[in-house]
C-alpha atoms as a PDB file:
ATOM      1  CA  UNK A   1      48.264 -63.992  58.611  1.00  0.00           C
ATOM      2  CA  UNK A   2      48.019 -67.260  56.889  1.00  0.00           C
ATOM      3  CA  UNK A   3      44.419 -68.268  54.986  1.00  0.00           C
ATOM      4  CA  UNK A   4      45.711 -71.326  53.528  1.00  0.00           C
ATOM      5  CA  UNK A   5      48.032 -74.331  55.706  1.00  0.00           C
ATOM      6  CA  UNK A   6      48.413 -77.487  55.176  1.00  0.00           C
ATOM      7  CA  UNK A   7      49.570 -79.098  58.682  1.00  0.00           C
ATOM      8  CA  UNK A   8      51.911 -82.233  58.278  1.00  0.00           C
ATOM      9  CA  UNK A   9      49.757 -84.196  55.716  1.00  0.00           C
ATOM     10  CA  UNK A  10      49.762 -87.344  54.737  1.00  0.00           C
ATOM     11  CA  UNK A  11      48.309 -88.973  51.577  1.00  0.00           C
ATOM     12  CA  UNK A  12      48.678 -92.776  50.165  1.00  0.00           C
ATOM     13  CA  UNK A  13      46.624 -93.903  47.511  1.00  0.00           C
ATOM     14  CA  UNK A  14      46.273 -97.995  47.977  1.00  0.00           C
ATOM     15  CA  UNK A  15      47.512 -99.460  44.942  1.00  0.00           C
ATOM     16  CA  UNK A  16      45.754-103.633  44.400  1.00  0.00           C
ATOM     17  CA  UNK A  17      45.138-105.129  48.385  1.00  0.00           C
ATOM     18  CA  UNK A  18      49.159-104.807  49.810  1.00  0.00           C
ATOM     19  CA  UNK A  19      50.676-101.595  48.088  1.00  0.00           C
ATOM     20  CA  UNK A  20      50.312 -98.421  48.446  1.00  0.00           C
ATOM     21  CA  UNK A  21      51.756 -95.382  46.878  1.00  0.00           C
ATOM     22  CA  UNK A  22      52.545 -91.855  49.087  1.00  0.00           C
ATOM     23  CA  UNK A  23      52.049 -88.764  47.279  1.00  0.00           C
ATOM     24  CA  UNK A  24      52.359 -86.783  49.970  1.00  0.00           C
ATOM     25  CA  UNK A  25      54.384 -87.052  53.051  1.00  0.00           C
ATOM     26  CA  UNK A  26      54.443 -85.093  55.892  1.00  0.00           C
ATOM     27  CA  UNK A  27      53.649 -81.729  54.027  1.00  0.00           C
ATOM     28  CA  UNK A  28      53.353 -78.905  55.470  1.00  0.00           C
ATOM     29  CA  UNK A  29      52.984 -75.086  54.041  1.00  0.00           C
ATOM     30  CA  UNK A  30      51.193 -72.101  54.904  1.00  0.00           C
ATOM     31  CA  UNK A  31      50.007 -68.939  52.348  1.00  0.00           C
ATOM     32  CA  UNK A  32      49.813 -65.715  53.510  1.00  0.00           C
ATOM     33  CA  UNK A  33      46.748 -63.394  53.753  1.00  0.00           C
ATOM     34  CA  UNK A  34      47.329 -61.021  50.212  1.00  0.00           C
ATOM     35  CA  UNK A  35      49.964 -63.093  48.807  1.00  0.00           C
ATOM     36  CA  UNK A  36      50.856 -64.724  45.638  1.00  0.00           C
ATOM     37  CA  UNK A  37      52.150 -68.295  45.980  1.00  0.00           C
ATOM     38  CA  UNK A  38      53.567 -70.357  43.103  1.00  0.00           C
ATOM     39  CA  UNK A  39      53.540 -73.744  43.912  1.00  0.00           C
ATOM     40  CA  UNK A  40      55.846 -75.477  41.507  1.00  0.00           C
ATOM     41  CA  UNK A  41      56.998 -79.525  41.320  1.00  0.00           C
ATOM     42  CA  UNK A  42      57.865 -82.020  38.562  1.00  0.00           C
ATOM     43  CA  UNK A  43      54.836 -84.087  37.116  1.00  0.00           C
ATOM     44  CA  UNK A  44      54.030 -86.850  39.281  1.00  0.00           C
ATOM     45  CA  UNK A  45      55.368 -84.155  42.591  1.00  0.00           C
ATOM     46  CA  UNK A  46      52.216 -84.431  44.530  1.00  0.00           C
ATOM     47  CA  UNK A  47      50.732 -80.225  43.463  1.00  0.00           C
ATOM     48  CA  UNK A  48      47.368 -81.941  42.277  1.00  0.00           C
ATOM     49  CA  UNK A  49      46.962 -84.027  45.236  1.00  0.00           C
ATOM     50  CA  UNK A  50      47.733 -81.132  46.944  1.00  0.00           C
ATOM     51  CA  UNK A  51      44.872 -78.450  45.373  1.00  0.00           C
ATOM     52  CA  UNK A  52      42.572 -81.740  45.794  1.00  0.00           C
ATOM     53  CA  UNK A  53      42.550 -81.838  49.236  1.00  0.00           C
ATOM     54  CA  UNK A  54      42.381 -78.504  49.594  1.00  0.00           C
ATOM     55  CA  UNK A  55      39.406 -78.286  48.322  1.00  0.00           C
ATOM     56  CA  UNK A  56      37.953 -80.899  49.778  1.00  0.00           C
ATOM     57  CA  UNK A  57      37.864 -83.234  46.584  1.00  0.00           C
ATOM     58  CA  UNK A  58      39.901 -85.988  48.093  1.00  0.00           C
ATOM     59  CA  UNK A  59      40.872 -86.813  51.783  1.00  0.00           C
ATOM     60  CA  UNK A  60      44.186 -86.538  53.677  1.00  0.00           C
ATOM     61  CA  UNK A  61      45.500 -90.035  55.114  1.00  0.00           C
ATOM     62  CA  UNK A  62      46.456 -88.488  57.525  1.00  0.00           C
ATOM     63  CA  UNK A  63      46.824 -84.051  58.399  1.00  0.00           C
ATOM     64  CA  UNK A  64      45.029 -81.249  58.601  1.00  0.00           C
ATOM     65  CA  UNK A  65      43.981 -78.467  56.460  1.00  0.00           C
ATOM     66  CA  UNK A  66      42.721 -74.619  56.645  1.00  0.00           C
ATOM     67  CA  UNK A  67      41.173 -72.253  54.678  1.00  0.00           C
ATOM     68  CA  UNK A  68      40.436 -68.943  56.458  1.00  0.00           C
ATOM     69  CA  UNK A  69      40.640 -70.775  59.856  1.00  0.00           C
ATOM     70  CA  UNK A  70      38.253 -73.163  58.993  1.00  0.00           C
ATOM     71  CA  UNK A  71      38.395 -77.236  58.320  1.00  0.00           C
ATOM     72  CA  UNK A  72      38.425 -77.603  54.478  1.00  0.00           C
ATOM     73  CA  UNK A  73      35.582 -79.783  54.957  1.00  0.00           C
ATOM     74  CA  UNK A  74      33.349 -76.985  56.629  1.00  0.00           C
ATOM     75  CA  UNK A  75      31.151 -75.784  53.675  1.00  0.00           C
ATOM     76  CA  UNK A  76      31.241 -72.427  54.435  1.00  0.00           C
ATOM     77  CA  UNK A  77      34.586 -72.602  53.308  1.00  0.00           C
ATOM     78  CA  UNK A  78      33.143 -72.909  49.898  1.00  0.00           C
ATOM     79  CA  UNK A  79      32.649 -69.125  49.678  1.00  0.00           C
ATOM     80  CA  UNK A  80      35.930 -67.738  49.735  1.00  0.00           C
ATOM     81  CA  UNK A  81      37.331 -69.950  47.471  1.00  0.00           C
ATOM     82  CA  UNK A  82      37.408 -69.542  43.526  1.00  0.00           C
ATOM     83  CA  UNK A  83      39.423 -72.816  41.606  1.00  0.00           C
ATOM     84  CA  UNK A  84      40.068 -73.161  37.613  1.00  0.00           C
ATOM     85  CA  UNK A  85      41.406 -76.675  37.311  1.00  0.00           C
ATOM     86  CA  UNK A  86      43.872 -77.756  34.970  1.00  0.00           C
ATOM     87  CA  UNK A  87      41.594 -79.042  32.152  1.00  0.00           C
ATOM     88  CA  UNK A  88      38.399 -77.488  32.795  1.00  0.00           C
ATOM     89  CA  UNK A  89      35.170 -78.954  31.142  1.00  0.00           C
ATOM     90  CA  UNK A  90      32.157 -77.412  30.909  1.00  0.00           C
ATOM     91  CA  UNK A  91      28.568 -78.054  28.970  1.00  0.00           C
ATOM     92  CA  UNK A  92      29.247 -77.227  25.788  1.00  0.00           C
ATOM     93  CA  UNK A  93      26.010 -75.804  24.748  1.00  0.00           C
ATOM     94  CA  UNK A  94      26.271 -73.373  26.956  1.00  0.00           C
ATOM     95  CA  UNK A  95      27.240 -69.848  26.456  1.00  0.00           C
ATOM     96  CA  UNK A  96      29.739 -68.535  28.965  1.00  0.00           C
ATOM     97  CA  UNK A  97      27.155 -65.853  29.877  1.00  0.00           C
ATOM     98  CA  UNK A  98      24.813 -68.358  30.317  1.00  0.00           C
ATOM     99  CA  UNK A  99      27.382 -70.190  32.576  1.00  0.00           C
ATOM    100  CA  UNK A 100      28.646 -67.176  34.838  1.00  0.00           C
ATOM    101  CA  UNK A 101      24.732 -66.756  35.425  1.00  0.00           C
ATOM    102  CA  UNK A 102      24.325 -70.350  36.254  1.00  0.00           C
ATOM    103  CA  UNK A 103      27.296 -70.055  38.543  1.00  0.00           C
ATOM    104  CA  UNK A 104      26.116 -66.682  40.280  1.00  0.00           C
ATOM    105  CA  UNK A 105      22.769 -67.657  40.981  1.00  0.00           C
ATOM    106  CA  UNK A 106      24.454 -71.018  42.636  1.00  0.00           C
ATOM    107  CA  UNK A 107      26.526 -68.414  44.594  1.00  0.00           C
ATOM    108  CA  UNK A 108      23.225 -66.429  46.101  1.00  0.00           C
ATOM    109  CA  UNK A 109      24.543 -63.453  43.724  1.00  0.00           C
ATOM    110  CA  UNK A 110      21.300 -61.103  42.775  1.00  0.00           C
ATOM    111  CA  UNK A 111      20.521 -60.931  39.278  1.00  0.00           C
ATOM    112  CA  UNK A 112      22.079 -56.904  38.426  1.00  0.00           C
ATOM    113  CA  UNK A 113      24.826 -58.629  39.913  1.00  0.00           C
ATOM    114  CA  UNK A 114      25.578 -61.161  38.209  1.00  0.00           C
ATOM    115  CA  UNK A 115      25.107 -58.809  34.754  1.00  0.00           C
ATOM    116  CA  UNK A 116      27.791 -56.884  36.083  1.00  0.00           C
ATOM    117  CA  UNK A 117      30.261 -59.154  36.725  1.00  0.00           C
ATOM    118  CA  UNK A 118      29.779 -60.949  33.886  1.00  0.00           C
ATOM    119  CA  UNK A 119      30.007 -57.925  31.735  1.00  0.00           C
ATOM    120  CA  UNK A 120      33.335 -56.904  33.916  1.00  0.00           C
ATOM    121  CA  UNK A 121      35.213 -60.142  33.950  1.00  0.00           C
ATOM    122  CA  UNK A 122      34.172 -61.364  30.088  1.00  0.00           C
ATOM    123  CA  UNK A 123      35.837 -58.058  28.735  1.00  0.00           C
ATOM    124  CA  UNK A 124      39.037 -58.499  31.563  1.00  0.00           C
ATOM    125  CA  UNK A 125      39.775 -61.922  29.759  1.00  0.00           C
ATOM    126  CA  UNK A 126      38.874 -60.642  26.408  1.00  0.00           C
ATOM    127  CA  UNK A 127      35.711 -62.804  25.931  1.00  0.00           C
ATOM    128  CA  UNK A 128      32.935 -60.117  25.894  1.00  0.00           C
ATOM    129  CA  UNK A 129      32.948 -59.893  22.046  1.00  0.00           C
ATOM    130  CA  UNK A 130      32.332 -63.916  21.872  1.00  0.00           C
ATOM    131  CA  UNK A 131      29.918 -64.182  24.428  1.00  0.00           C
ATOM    132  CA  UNK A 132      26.784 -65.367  22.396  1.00  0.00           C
ATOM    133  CA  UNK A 133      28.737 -68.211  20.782  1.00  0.00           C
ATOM    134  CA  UNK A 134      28.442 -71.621  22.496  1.00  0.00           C
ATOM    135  CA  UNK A 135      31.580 -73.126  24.621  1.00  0.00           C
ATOM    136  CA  UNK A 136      31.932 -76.163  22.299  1.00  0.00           C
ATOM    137  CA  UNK A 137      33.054 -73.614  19.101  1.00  0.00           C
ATOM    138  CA  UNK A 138      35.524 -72.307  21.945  1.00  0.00           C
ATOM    139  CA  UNK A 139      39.646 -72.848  21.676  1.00  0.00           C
ATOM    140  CA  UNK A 140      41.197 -74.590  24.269  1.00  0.00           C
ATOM    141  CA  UNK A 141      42.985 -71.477  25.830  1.00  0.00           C
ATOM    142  CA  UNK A 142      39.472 -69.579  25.109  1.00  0.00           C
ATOM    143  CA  UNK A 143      37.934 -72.381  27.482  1.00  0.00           C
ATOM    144  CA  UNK A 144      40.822 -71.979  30.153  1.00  0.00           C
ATOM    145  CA  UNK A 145      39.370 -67.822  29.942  1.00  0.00           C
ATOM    146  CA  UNK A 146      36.290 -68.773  30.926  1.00  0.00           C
ATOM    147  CA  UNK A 147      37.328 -71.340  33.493  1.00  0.00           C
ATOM    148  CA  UNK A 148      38.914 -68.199  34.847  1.00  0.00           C
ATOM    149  CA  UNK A 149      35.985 -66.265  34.882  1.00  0.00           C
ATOM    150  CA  UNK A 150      33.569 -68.325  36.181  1.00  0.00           C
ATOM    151  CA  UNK A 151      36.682 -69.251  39.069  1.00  0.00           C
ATOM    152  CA  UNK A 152      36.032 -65.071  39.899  1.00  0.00           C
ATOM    153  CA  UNK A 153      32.040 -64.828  39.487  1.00  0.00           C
ATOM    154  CA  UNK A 154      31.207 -64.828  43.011  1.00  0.00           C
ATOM    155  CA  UNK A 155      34.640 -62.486  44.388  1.00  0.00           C
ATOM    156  CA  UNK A 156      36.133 -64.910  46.491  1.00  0.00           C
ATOM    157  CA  UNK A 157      39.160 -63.803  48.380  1.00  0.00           C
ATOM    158  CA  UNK A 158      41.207 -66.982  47.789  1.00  0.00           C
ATOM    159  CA  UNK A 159      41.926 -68.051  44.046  1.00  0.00           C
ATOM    160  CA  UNK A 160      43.384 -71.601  43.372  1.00  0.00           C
ATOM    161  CA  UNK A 161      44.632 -71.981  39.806  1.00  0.00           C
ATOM    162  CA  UNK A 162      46.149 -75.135  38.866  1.00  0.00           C
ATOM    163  CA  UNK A 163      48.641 -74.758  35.784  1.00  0.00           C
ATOM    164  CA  UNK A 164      46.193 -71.981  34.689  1.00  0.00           C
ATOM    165  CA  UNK A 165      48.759 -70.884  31.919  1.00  0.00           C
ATOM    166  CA  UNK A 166      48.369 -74.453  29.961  1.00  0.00           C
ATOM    167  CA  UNK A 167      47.274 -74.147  26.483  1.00  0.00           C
ATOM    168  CA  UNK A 168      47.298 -70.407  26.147  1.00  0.00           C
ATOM    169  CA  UNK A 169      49.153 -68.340  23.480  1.00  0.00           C
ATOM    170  CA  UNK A 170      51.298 -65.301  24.727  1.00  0.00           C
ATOM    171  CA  UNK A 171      48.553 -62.557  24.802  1.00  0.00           C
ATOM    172  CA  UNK A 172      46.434 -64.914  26.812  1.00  0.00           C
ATOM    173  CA  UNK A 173      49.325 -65.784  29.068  1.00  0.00           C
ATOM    174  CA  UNK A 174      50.345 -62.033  29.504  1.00  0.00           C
ATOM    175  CA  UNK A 175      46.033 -60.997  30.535  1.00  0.00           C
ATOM    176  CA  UNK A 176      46.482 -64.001  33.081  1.00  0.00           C
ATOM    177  CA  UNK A 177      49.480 -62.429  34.244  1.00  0.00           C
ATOM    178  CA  UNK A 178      47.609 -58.907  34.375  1.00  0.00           C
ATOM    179  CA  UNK A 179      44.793 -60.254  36.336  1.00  0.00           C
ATOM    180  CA  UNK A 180      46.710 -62.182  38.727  1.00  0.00           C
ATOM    181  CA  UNK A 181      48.697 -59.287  39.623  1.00  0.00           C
ATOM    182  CA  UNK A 182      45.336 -56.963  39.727  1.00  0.00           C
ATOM    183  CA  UNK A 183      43.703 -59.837  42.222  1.00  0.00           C
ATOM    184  CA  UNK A 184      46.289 -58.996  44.448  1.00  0.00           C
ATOM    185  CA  UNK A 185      46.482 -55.183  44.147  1.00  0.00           C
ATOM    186  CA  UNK A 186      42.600 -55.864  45.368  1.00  0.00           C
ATOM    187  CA  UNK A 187      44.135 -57.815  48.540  1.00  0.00           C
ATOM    188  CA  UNK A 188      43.381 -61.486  47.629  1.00  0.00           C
ATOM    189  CA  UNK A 189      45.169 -64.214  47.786  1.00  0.00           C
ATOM    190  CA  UNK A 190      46.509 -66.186  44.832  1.00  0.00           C
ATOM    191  CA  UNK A 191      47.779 -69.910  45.142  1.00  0.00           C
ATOM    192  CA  UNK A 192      48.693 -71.927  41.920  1.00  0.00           C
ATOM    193  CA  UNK A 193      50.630 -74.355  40.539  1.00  0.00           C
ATOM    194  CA  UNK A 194      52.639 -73.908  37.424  1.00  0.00           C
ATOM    195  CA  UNK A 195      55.393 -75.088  34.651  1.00  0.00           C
ATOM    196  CA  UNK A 196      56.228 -71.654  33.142  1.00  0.00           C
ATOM    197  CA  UNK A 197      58.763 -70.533  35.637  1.00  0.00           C
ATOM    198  CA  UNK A 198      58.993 -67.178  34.208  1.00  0.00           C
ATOM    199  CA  UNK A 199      55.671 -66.142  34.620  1.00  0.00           C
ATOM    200  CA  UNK A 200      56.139 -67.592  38.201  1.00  0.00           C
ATOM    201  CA  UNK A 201      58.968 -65.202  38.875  1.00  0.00           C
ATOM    202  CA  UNK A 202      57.439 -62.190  37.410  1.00  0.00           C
ATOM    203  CA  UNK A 203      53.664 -62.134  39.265  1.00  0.00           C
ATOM    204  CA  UNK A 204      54.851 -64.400  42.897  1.00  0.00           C
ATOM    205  CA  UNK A 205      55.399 -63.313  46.156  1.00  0.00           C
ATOM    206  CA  UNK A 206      56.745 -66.351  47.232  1.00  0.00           C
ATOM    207  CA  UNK A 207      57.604 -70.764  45.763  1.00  0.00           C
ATOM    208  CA  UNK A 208      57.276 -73.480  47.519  1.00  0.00           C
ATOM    209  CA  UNK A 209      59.142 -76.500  45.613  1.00  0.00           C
ATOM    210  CA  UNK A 210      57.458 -80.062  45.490  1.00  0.00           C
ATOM    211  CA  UNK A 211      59.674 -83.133  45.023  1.00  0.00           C
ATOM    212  CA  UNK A 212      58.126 -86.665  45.486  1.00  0.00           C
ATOM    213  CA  UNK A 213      55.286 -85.368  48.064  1.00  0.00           C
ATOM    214  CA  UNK A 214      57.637 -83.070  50.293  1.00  0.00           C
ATOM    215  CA  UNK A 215      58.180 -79.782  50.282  1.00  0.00           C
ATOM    216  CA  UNK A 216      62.214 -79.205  49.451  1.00  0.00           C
ATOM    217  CA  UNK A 217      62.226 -75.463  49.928  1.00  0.00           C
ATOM    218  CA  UNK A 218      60.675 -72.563  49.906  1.00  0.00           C
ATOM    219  CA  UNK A 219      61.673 -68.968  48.443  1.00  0.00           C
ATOM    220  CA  UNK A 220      60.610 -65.401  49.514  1.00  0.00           C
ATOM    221  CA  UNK A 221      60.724 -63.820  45.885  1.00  0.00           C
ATOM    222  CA  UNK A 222      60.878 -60.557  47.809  1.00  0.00           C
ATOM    223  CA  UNK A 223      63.848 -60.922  49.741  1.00  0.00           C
ATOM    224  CA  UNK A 224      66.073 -63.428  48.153  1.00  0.00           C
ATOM    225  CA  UNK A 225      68.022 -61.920  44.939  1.00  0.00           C
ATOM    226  CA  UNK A 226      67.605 -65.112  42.697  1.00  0.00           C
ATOM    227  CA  UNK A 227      66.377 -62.897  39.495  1.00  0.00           C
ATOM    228  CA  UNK A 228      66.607 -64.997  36.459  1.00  0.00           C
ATOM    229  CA  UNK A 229      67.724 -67.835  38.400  1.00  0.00           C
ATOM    230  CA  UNK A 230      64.619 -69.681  39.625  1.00  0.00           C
ATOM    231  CA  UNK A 231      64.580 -72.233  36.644  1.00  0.00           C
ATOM    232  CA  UNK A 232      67.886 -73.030  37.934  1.00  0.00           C
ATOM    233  CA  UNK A 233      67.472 -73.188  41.089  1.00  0.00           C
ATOM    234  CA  UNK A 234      64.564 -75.010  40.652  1.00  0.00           C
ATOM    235  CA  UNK A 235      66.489 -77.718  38.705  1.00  0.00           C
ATOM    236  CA  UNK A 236      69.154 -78.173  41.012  1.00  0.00           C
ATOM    237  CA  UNK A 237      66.328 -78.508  43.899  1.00  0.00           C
ATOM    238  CA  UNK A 238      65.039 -81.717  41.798  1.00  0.00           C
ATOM    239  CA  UNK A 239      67.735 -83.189  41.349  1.00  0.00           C
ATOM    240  CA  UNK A 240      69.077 -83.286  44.936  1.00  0.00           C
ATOM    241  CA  UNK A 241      65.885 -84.407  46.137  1.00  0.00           C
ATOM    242  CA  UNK A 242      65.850 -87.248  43.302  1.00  0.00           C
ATOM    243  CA  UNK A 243      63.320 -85.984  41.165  1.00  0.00           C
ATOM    244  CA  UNK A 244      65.000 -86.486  37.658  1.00  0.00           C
ATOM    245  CA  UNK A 245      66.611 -89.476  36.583  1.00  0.00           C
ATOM    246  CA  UNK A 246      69.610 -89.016  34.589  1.00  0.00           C
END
């Protein structure tokens, strides 16, 4: 059953009084209940735009969009959803315990809770031993842990990760990879957007490709026998859709 569509959207971004630019025509996609779903695309494809609306950051021109059944902009939608954004910024003179507390007692989490979890996820992206130190002494890939932390606090059932590989050295990449694949041993859903192809390959169910705001093609990782091939495949996708100039 899908949790997550996106029904024929529309999005132009007005550019001085005449022009306008279209990063997203016409989309449609839908993510399956349980599922991982790599959602891959150039730079400058139209993913961001995408996970924007989605979460109700930015508006469709035109479209509709569902999470769980519900309007994106219904607030209830809120609690199903964890996101860890691309860059994420936090207060630096915070601890990240004192941030996943911050962020569970925004959630209506209880305060044993909240211990727990923080405990749980802190040691599951190997921050539990830095915990007391303040975010601003923090790496950048030791930041993008945290984002993913606080992303889980609350238990949604839908996790949004944009590029949530970026900056992170192999261990880090290969505990992403771990927890991915254990959020969807636990039944949730798992939609993000992402460069490293491999990685894509190894933890998604299914791809959607994104060239110039329309979806070229999708791939069910599961059926189709493309191993090893989806950097290629994802190439020659681009290309015929006129997403690299030569």
């Amino acid at each position: 059953m899908p949790v997550i569509i996106f029904d024929r959207v529309t999005k132009d971004y007005k550019i001085g009084f005449r022009k306008k630019k279209t990063a997203l025509k016409d989309f449609s996609l839908s993510v399956n209940e349980g599922e991982v779903f790599g959602f891959l695309g150039p730079n400058g494809a139209g993913k961001s735009t995408s996970l924007k609306i989605l979460l109700n950051l930015i508006f469709p021109t035109s479209g509709k969009v569902e999470i769980m059944g519900k309007d994106v902009k219904d607030k209830e939608v809120r609690r199903f959803v964890g996101y860890l954004p691309e860059n994420p910024y936090f207060y630096d003179y915070l601890n990240p315990v004192e941030l996943l507390k911050f962020a569970g007692k925004t959630s209506g989490m209880d305060s044993t809770h909240i211990k727990e979890r923080t405990e749980s996820l802190l040691n599951t992206v190997g921050l539990w031993n830095e915990r007391k130190r303040e975010i601003r002494n923090y790496s950048k890939g030791m930041v993008q842990r945290v984002g993913l932390a606080l992303a889980l606090v609350h238990d949604p059932k839908i996790v949004i990760l944009d590029e949530p590989m970026t900056g992170l050295d192999p261990i880090g990449r290969r505990q992403f990879i771990d927890l991915i694949l254990e959020l969807k041993s636990e039944g949730k859903t798992v939609f993000f957007s992402s460069h490293i192809l491999e990685d894509v390959e190894r933890v998604c169910d299914r791809v959607g490709i994104l060239v110039n705001g329309t979806l070229v093609r999708g791939i069910d990782l599961r059926s189709e026998n493309i191993s090893g091939r989806l950097e290629d495949i994802f190439i020659e996708e681009v290309e015929k859709a006129g997403g690299i100039q030569r």
